[in-house]
Protein backbone atom coordinates (compact mmCIF):
# COMPACT_ATOMS: atom_id res chain seq x y z
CA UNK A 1 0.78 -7.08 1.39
CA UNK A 2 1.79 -4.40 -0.98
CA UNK A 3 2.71 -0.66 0.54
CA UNK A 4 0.56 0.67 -2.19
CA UNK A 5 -2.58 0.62 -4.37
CA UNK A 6 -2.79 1.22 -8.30
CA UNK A 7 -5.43 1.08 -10.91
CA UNK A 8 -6.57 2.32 -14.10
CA UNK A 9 -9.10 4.96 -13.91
CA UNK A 10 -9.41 5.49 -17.98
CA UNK A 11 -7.34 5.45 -20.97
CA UNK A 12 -4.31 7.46 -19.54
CA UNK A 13 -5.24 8.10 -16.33
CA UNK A 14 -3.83 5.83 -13.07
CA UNK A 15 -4.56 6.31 -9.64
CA UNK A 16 -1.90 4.97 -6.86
CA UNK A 17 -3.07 4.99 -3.24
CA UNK A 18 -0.25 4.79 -0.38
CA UNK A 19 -1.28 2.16 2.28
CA UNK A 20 0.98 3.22 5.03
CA UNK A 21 2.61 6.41 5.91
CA UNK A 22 5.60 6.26 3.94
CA UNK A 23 5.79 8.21 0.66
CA UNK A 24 5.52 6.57 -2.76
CA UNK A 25 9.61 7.39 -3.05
CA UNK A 26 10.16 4.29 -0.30
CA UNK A 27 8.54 2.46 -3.33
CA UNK A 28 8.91 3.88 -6.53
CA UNK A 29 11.76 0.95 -7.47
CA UNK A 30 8.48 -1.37 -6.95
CA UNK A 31 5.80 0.99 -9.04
CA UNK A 32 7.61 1.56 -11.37
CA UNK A 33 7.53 -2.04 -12.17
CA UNK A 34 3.99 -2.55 -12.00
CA UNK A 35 2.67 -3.80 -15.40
CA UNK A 36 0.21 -1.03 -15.16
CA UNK A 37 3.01 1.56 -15.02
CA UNK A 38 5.29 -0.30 -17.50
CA UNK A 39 3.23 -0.59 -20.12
CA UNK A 40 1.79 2.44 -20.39
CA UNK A 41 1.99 5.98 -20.56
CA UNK A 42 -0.51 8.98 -18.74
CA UNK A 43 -0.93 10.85 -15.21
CA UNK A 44 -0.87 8.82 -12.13
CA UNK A 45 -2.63 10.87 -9.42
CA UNK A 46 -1.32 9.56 -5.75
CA UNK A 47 -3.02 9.75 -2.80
CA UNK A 48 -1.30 10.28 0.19
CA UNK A 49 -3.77 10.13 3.09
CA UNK A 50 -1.92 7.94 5.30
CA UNK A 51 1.00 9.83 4.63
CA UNK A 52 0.27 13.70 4.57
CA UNK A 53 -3.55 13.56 5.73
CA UNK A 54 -6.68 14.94 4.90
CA UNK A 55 -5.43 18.03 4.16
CA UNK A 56 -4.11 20.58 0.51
CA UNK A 57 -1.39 18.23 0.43
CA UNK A 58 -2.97 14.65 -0.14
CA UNK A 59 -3.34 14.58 -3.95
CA UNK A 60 -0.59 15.14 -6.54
CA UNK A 61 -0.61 14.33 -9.62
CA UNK A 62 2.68 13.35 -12.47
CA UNK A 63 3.18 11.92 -15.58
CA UNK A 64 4.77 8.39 -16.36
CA UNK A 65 5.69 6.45 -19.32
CA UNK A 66 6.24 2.98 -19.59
CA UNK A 67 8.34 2.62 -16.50
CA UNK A 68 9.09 5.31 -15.43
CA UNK A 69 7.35 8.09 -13.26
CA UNK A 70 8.74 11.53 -14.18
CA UNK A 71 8.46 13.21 -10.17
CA UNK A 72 9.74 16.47 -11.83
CA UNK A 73 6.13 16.99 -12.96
CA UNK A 74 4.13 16.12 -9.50
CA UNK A 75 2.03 18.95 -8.99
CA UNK A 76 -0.64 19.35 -6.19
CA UNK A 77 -3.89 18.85 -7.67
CA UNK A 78 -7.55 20.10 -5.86
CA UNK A 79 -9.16 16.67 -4.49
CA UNK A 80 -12.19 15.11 -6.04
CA UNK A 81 -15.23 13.38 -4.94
CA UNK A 82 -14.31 10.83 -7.35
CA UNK A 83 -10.85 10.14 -6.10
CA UNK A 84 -12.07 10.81 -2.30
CA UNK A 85 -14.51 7.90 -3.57
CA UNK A 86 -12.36 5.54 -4.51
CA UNK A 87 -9.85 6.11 -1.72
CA UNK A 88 -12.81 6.23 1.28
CA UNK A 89 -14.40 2.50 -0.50
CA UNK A 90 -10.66 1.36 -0.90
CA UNK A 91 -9.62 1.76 2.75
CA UNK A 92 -13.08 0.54 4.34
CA UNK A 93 -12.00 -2.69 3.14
CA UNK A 94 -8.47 -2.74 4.37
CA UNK A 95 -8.96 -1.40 7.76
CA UNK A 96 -5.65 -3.18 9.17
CA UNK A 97 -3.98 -0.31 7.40
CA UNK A 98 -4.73 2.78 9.35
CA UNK A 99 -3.92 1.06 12.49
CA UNK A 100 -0.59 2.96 12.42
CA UNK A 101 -1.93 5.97 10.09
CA UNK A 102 -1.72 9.39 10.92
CA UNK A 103 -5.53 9.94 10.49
CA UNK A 104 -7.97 10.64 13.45
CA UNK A 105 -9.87 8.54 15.43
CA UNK A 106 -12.95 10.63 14.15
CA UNK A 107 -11.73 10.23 10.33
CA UNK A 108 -10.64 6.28 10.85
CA UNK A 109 -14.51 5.80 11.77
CA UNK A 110 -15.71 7.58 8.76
CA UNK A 111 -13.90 4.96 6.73
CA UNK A 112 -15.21 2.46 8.89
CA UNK A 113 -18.57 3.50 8.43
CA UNK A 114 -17.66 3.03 5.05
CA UNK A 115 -18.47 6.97 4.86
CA UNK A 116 -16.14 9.30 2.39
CA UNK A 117 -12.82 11.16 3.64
């Protein structure tokens, strides 16, 4: 099982979702080689539920291009219901990984419920 989630959300726009609560840096050897990543160029927006929680800090946003993620550009960015969306429908199918997340017992149920976070 991977330690992280990506996907295209449009033309340049990517959206990587960290499935335990290590940050993306653990990984970024491994993203960056994701075809996604190294053939193209864009924003990758990262959420880090599992690893900062639901709070100001779980979105951030940076710029790539074709293989490489420039982290000198990560910027907070204000959350979404789109990208709460994706994230909540994402996780109610891959329960397993919030066994060991930092999220509440109240918020792991909302996600069970299939409910968005």
């Amino acid at each position: 099982m991977n330690n992280y989630f990506v996907k295209q959300l449009n033309k340049d726009q990517y959206y990587l979702i960290c499935m335990n609560y290590y940050g993306i840096l653990n990984y970024i050897d491994e993203i960056e080689k994701e075809a996604l990543i190294q053939f193209n160029e864009g924003n990758i927006v990262i959420d880090q539920l599992l690893v900062a929680g639901n709070g100001k800090n779980r979105f951030i946003t940076c710029q790539f291009s074709y293989g490489k993620i420039k982290l000198d550009t990560a910027i907070y960015v204000s959350d979404t219901d789109e990208f709460r969306r994706i994230s909540s429908e994402f996780f109610s199918q891959h329960l397993d990984t919030l066994k060991y997340s930092i999220l509440t017992d109240s918020q792991i149920e909302l996600l069970r419920q299939k409910q968005v976070v």
